[in-house]
N, C-alpha and C. Protein backbone atom coordinates (compact mmCIF):
# COMPACT_ATOMS: atom_id res chain seq x y z
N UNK A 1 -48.63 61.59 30.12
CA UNK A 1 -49.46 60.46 30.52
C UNK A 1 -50.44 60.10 29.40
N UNK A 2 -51.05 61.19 28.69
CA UNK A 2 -52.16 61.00 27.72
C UNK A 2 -51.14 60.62 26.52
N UNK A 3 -49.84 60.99 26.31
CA UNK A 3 -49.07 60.10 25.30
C UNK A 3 -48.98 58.61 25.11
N UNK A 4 -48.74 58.45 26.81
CA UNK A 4 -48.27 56.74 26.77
C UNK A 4 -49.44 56.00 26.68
N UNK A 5 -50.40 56.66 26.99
CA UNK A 5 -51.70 56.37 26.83
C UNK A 5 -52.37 55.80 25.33
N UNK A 6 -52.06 56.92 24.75
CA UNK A 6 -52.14 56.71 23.26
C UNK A 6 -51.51 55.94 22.54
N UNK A 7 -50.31 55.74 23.13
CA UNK A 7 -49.16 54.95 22.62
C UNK A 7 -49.55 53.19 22.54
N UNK A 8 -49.75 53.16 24.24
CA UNK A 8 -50.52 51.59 24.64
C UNK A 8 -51.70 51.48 23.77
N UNK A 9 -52.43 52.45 23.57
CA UNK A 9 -53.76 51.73 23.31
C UNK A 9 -53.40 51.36 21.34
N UNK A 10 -52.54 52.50 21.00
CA UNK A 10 -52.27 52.45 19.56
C UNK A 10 -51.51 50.74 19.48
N UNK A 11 -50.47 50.63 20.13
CA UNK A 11 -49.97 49.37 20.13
C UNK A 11 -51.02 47.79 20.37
N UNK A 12 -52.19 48.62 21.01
CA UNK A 12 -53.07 47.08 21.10
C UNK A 12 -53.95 47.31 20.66
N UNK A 13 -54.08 48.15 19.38
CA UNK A 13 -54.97 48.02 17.94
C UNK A 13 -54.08 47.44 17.29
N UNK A 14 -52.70 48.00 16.98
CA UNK A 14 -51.84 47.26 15.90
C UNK A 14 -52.14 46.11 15.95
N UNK A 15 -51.53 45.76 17.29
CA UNK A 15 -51.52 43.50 17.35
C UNK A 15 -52.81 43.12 17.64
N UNK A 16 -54.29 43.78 17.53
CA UNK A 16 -55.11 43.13 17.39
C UNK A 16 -55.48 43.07 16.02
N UNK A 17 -54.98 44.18 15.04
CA UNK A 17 -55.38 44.06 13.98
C UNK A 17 -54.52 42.86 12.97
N UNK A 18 -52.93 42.59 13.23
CA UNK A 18 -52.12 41.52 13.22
C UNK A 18 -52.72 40.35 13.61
N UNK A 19 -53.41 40.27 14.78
CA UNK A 19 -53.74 38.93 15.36
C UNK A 19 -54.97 38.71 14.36
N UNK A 20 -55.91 39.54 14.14
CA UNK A 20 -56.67 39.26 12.70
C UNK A 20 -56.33 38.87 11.67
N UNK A 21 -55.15 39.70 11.46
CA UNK A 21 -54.93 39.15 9.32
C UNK A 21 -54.57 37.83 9.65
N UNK A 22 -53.73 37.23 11.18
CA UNK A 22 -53.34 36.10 11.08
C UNK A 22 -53.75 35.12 11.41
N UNK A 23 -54.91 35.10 12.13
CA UNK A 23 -55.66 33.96 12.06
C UNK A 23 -57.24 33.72 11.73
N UNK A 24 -57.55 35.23 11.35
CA UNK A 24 -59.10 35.56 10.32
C UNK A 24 -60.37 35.34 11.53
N UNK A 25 -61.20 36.13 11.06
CA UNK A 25 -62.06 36.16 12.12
C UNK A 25 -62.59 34.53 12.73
N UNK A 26 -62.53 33.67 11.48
CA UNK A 26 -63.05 32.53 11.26
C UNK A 26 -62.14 31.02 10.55
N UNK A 27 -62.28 29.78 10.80
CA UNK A 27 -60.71 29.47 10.26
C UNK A 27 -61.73 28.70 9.15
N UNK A 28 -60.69 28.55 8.12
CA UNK A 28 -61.47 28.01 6.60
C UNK A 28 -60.48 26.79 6.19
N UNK A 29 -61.50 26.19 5.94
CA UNK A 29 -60.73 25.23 5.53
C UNK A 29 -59.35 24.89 4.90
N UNK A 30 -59.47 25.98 3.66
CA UNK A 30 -58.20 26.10 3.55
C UNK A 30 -56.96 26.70 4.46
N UNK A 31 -57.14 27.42 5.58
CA UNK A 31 -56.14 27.15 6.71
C UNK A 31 -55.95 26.76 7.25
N UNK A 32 -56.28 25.98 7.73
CA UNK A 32 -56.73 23.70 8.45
C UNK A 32 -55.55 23.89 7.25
N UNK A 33 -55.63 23.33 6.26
CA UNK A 33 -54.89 22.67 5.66
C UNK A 33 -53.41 23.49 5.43
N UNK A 34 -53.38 25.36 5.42
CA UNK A 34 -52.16 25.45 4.93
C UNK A 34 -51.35 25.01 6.22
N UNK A 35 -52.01 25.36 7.42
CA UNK A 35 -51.79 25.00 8.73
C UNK A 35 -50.92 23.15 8.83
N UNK A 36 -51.84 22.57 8.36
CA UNK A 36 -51.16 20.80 8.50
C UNK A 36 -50.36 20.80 7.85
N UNK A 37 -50.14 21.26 6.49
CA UNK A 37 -48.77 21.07 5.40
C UNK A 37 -47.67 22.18 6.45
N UNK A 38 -47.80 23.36 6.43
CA UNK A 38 -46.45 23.68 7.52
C UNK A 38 -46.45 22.79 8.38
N UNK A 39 -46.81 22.12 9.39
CA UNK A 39 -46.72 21.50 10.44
C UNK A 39 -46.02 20.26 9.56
N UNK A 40 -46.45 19.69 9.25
CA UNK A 40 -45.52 18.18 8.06
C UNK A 40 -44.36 19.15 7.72
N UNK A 41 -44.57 19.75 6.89
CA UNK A 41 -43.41 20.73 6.42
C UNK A 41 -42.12 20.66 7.81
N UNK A 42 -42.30 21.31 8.48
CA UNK A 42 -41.81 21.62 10.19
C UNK A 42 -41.30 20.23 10.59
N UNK A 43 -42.01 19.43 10.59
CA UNK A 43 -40.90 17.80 11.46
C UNK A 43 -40.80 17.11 10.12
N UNK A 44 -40.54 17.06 8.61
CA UNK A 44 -39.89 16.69 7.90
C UNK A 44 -38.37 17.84 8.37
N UNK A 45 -38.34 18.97 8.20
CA UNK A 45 -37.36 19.87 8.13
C UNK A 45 -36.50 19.15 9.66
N UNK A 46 -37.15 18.88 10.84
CA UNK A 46 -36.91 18.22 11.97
C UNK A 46 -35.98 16.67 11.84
N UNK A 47 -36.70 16.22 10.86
CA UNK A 47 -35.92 14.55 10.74
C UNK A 47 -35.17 15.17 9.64
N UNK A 48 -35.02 15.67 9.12
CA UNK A 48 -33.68 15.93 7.67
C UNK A 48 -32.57 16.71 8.33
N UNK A 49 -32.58 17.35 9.37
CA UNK A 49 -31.30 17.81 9.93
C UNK A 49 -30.92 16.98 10.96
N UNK A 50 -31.66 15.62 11.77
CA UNK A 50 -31.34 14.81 12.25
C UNK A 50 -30.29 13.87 11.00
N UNK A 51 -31.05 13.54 10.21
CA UNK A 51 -30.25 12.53 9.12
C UNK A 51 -28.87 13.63 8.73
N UNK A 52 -29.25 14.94 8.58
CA UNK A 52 -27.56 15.56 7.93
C UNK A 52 -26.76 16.19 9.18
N UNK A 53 -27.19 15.90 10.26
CA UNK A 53 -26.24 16.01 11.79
C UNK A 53 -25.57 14.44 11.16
N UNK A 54 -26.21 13.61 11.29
CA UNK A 54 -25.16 12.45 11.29
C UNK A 54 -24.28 12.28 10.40
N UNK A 55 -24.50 12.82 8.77
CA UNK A 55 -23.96 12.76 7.70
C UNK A 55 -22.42 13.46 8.07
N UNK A 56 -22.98 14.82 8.33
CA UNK A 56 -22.48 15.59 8.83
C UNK A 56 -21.10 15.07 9.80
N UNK A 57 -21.47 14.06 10.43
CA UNK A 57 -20.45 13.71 11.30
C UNK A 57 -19.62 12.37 11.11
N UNK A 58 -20.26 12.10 9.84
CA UNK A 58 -19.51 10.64 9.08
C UNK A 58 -18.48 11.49 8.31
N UNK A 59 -18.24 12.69 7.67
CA UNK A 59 -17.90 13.41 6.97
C UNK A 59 -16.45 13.88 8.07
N UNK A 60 -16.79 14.46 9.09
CA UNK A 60 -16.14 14.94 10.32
C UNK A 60 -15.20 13.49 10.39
N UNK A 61 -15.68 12.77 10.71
CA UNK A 61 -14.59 11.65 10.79
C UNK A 61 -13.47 10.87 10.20
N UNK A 62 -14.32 11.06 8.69
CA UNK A 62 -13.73 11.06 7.28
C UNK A 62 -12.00 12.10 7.71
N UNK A 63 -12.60 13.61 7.51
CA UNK A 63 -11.89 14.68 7.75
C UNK A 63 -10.67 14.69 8.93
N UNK A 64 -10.49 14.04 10.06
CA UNK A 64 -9.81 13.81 11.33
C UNK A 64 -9.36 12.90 10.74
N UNK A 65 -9.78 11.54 9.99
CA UNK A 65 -8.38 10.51 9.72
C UNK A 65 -7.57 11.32 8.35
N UNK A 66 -8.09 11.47 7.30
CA UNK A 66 -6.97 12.49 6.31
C UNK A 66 -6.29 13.24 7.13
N UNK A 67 -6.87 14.61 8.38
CA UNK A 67 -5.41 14.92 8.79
C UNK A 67 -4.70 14.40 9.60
N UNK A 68 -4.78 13.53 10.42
CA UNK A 68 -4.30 12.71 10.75
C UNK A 68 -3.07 11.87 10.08
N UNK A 69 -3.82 11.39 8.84
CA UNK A 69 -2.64 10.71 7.85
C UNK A 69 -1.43 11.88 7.21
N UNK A 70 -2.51 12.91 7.27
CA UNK A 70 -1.60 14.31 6.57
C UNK A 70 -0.20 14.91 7.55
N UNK A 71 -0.40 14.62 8.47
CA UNK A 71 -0.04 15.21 9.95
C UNK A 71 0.97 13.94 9.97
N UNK A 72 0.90 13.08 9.86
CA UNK A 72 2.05 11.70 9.72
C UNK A 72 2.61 11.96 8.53
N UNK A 73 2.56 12.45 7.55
CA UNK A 73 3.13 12.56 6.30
C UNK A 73 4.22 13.85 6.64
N UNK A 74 3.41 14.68 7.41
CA UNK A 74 4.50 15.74 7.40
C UNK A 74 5.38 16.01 8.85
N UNK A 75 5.84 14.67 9.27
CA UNK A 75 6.51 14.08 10.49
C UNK A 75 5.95 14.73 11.98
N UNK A 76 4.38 14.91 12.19
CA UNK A 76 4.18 15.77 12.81
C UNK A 76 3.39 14.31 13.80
N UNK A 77 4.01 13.61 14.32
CA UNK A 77 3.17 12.21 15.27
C UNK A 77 2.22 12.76 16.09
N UNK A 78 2.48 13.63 16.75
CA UNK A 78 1.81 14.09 18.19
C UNK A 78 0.22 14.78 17.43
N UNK A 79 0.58 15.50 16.66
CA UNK A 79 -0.16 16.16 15.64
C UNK A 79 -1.26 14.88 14.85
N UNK A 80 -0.88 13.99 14.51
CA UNK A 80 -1.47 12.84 14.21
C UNK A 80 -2.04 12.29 15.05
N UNK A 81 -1.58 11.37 16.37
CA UNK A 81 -2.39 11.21 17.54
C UNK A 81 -3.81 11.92 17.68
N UNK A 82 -3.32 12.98 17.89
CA UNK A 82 -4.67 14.22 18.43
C UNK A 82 -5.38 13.63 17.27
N UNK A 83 -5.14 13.88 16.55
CA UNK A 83 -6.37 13.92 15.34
C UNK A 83 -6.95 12.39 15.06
N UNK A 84 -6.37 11.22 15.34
CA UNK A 84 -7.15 10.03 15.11
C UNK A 84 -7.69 9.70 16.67
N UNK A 85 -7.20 10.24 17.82
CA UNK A 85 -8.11 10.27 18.79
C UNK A 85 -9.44 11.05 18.96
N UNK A 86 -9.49 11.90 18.32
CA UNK A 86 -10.57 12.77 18.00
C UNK A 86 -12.00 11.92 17.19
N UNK A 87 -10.98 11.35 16.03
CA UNK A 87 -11.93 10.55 15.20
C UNK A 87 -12.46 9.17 15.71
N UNK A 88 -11.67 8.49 16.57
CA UNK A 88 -11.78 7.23 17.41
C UNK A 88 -13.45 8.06 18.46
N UNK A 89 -13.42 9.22 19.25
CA UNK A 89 -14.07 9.89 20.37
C UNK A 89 -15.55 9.42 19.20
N UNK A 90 -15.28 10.19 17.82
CA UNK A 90 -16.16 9.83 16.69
C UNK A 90 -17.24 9.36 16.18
N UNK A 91 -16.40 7.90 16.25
CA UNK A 91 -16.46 6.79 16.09
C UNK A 91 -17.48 6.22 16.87
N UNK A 92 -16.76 6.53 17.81
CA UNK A 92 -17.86 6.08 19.40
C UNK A 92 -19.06 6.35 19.23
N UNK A 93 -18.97 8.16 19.03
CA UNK A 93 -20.57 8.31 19.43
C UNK A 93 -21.31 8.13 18.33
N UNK A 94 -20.92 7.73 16.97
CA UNK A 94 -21.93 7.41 15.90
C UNK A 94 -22.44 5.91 16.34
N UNK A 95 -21.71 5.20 17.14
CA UNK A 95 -21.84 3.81 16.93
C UNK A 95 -23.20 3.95 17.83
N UNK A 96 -23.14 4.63 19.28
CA UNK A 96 -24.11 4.99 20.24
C UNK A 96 -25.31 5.00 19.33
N UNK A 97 -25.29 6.11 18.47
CA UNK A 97 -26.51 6.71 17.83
C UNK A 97 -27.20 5.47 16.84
N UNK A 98 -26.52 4.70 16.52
CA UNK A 98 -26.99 3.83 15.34
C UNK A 98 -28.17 3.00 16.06
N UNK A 99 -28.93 2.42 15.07
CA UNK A 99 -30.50 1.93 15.86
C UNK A 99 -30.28 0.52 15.29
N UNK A 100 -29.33 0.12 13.59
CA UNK A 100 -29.54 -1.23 13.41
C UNK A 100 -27.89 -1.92 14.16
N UNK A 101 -27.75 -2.74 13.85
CA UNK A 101 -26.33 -4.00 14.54
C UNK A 101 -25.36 -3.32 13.83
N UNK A 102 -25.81 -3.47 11.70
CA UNK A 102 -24.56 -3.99 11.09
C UNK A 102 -24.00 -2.68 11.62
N UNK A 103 -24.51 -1.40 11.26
CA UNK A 103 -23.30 0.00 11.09
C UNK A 103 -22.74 0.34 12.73
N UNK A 104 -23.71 -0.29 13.63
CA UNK A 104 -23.49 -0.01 14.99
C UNK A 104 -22.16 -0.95 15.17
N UNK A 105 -21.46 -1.97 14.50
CA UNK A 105 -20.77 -2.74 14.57
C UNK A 105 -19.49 -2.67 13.75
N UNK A 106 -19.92 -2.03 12.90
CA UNK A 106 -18.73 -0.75 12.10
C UNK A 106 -18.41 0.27 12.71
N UNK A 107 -19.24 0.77 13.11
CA UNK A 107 -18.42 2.34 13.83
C UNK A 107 -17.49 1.76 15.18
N UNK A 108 -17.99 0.82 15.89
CA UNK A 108 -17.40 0.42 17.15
C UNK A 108 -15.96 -0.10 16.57
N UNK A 109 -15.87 -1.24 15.48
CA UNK A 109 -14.62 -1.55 14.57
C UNK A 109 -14.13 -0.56 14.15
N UNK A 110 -14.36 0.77 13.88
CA UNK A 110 -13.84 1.87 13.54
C UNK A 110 -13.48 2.96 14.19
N UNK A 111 -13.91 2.79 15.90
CA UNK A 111 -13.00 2.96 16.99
C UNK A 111 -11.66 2.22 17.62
N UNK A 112 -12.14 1.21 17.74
CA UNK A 112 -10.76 0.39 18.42
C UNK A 112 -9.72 0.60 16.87
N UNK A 113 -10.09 0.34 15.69
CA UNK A 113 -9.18 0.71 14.58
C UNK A 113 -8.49 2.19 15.25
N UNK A 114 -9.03 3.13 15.01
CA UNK A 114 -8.55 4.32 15.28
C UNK A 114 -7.60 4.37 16.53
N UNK A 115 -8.35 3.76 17.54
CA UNK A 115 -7.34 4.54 18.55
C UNK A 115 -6.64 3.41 18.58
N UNK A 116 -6.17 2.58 17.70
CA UNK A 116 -4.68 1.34 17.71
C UNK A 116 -4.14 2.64 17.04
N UNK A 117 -4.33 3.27 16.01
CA UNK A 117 -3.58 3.97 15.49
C UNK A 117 -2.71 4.97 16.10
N UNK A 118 -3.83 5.92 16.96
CA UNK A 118 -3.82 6.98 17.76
C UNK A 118 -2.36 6.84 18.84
N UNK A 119 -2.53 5.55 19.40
CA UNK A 119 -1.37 4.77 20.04
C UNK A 119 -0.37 4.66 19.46
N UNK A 120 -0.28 3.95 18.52
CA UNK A 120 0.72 4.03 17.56
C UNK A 120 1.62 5.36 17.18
N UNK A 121 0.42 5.98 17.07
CA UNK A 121 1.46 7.51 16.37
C UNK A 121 1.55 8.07 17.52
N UNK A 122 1.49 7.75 18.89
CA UNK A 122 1.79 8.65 20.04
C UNK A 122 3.11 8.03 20.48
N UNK A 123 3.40 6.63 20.15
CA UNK A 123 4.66 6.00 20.57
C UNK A 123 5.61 6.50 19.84
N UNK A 124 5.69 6.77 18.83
CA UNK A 124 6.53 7.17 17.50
C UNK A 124 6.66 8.76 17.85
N UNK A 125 5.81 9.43 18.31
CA UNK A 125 6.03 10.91 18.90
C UNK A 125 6.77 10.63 19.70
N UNK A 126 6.13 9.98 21.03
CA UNK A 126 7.25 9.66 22.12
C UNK A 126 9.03 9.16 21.26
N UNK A 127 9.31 8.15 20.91
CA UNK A 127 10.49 7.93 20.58
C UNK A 127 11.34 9.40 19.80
N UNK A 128 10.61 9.86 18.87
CA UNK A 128 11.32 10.69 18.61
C UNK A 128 11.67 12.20 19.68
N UNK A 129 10.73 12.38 20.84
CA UNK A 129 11.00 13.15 21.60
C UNK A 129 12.24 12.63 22.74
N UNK A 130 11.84 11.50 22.43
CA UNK A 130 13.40 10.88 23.29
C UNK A 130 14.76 10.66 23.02
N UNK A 131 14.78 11.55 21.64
CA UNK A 131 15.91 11.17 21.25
C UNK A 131 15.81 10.36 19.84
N UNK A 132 15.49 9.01 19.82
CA UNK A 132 14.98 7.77 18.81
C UNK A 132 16.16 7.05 19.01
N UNK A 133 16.34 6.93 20.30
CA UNK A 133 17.58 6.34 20.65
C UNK A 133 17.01 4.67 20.71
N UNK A 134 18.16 3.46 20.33
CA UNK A 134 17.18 2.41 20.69
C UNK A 134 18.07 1.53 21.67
N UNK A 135 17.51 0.70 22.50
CA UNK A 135 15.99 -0.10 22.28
C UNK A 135 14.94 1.31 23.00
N UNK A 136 13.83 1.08 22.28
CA UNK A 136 13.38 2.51 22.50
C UNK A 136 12.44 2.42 23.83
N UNK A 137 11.98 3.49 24.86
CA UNK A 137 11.74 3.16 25.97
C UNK A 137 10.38 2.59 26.45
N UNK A 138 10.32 2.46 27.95
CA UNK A 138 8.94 1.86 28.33
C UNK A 138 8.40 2.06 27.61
N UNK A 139 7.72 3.98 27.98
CA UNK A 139 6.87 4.45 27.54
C UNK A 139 6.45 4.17 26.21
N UNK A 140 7.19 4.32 24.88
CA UNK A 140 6.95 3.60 23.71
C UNK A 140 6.78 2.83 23.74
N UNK A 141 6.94 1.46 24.03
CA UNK A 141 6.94 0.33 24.18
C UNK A 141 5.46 -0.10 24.67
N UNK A 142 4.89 0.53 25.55
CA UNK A 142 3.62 0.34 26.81
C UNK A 142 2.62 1.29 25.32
N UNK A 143 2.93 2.26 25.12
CA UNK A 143 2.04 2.36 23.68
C UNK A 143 1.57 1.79 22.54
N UNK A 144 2.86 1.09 22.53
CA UNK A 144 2.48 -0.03 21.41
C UNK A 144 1.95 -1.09 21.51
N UNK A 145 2.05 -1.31 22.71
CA UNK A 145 1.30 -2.68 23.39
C UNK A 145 -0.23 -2.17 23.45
N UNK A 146 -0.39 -0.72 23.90
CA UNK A 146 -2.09 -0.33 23.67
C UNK A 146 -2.83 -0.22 22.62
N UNK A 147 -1.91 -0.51 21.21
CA UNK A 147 -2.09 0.30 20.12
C UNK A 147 -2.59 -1.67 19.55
N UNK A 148 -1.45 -2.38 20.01
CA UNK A 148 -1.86 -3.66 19.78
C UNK A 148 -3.30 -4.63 20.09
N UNK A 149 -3.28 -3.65 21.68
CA UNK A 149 -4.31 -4.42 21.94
C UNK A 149 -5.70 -4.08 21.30
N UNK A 150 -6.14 -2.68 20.77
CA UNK A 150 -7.21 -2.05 20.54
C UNK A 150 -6.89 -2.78 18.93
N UNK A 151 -5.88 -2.90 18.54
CA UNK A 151 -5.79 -3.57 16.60
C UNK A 151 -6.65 -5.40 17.02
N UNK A 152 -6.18 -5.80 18.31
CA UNK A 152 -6.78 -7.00 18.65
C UNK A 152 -8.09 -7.40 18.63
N UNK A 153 -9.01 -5.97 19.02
CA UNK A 153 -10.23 -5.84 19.32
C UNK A 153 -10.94 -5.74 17.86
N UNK A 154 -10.57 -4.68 17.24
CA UNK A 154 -10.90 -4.66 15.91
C UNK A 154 -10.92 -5.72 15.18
N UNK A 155 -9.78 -6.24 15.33
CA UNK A 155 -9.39 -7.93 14.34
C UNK A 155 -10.42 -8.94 14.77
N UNK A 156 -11.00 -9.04 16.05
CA UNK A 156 -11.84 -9.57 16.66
C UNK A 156 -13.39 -9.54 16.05
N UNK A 157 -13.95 -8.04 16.07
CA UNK A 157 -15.15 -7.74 16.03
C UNK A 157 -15.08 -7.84 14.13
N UNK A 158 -14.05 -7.90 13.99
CA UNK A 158 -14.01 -7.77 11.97
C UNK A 158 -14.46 -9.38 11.80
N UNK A 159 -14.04 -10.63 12.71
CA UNK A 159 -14.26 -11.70 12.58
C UNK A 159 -15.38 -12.17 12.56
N UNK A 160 -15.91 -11.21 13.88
CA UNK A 160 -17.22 -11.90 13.75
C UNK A 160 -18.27 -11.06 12.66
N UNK A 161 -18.13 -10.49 12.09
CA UNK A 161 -18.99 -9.35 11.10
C UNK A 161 -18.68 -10.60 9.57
N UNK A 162 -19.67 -10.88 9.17
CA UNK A 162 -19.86 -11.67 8.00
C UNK A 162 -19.16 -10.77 6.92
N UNK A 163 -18.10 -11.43 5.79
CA UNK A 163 -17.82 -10.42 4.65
C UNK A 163 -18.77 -9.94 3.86
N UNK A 164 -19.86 -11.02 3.77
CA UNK A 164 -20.71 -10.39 2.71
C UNK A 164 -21.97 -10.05 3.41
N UNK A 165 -21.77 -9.01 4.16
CA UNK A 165 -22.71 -7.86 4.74
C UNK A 165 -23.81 -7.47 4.25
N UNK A 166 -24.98 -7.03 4.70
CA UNK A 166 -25.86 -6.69 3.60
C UNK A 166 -25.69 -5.62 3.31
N UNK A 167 -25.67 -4.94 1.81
CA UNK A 167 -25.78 -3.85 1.56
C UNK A 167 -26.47 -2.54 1.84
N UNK A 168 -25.44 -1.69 2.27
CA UNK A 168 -26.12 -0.73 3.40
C UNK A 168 -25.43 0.70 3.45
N UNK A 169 -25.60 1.72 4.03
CA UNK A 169 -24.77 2.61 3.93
C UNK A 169 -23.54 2.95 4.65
N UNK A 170 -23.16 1.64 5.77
CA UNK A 170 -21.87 1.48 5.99
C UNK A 170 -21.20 -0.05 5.48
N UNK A 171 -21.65 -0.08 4.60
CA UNK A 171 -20.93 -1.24 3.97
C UNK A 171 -19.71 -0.62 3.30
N UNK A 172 -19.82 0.38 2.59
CA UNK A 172 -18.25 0.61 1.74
C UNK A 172 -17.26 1.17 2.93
N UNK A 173 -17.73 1.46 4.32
CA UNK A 173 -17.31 1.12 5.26
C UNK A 173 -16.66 0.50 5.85
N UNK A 174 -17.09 -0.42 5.98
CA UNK A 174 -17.05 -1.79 6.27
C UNK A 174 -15.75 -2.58 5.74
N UNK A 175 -15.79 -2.60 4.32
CA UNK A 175 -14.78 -2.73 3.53
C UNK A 175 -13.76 -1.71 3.55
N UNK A 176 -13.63 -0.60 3.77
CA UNK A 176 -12.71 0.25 3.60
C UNK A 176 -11.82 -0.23 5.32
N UNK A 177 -12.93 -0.49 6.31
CA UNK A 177 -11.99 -0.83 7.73
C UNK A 177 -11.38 -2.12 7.50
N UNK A 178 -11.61 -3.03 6.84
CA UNK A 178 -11.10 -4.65 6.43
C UNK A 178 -9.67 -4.27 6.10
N UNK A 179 -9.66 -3.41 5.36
CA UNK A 179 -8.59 -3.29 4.23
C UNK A 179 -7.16 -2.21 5.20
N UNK A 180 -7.86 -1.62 5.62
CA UNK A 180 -6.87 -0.41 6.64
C UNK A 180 -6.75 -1.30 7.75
N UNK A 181 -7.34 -2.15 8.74
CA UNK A 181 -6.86 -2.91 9.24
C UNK A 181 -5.81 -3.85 9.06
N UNK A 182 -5.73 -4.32 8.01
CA UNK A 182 -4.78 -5.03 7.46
C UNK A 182 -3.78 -4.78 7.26
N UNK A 183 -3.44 -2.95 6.90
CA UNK A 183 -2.44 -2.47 6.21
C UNK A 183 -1.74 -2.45 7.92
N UNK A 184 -2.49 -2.04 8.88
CA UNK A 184 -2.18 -1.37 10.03
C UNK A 184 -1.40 -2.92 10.89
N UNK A 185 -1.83 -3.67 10.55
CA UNK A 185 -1.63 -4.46 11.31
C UNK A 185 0.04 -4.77 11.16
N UNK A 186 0.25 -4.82 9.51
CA UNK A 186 2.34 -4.67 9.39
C UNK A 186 2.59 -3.69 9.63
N UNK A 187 2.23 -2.68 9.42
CA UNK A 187 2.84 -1.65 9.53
C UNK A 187 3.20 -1.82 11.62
N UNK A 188 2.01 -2.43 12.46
CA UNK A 188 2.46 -1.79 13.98
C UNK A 188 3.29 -3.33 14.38
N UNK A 189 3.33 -4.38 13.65
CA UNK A 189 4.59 -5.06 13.58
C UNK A 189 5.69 -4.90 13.24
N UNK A 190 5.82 -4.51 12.06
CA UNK A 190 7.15 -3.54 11.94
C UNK A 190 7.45 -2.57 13.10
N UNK A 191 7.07 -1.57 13.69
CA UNK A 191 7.52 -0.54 14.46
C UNK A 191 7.73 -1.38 15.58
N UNK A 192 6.88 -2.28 16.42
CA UNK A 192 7.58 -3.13 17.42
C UNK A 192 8.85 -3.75 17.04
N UNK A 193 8.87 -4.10 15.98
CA UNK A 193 10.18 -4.40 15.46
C UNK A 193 10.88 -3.86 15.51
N UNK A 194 11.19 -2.79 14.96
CA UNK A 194 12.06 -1.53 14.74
C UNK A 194 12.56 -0.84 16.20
N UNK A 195 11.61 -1.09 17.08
CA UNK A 195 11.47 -0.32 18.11
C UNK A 195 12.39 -1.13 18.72
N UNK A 196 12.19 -2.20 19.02
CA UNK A 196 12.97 -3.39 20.02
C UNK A 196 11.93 -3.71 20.80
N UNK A 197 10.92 -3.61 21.15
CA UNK A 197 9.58 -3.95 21.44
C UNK A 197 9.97 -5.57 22.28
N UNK A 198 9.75 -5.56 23.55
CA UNK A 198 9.01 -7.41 23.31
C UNK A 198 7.98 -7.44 22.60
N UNK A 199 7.02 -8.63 22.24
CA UNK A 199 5.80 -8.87 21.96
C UNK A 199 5.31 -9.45 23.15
């Protein structure tokens, strides 16, 4: 009993003598101040991992369309799907997060882009799981029509977005969706084609 005794009371000299070195009998000016610079210090460190969460996830999106494209290169459709639906999910929630129009109006163009794609390479999975027999079936067919309509939306919201944008940090953006839209757009005419597709 006279141990634990000793023990407690030894333990609440330690942390009173701790609670001294750390905040001094008296506060001095100069700890007012080292005090305010950590505190600035502390919500700068607060808004800079806000700004590199988002970076962070422009990067992530980046990363899901390469494998994506990688995953189509190495005849893997289904494998592709997943991965530009992922980046489309993306897409979305950067657009949510954005506070001005222009990039909030890019990322949303850089959803419906994506998941035309996502569609696309899920019809082309489908056909080849069916065989790739043609005229190729509903199901393909009803994909490509989803894949069309979301390329519609994009083509839409690209119209109304002025080309000469103000310069910004989704402007090379901006331009990079102009240009992949375009490519996307023969390319999912051709496969209705190919496919036997109505339009």
């Amino acid at each position: 009993m006279e141990h634990q005794a000793n023990r407690y009371l030894g333990a609440r000299a330690v942390g009173d003598t701790s609670h001294r070195a750390c905040i001094g009998t008296q506060a001095s000016p100069w700890n007012v101040a080292l005090f305010q610079a950590l505190t600035l210090a502390l919500l700068l460190c607060v808004a800079g991992t806000g700004q590199a969460q988002v970076l962070g996830e422009e990067a992530e999106l980046d990363r899901l369309r390469t494998k994506a494209e990688e995953a189509m290169g190495n005849d893997d459709a289904e494998g592709a799907a997943m991965s530009m639906g992922r980046a489309a999910l993306m897409a979305a929630q950067l657009a949510k997060r954005q506070t001005e129009a222009a990039p909030r109006r890019t990322f949303k163009t850089t959803e419906h882009l994506y998941r035309s794609q996502e569609h696309g390479y899920r019809a082309v999975a489908l056909f080849r799981r069916a065989g790739g027999e043609l005229p190729a079936s509903a199901g393909v067919c009803g994909s490509l029509q989803l894949a069309h309509l979301e390329l519609q939306h994009a083509q839409d919201a690209l119209a109304e977005t002025p080309p000469t944008d103000r310069p910004d940090s989704a402007s090379p953006r901006l331009t990079a969706i102009r240009q992949t839209t375009d490519d996307w757009a023969i390319v999912l005419a051709s496969m209705m084609g190919e496919f036997h597709c109505p339009d």
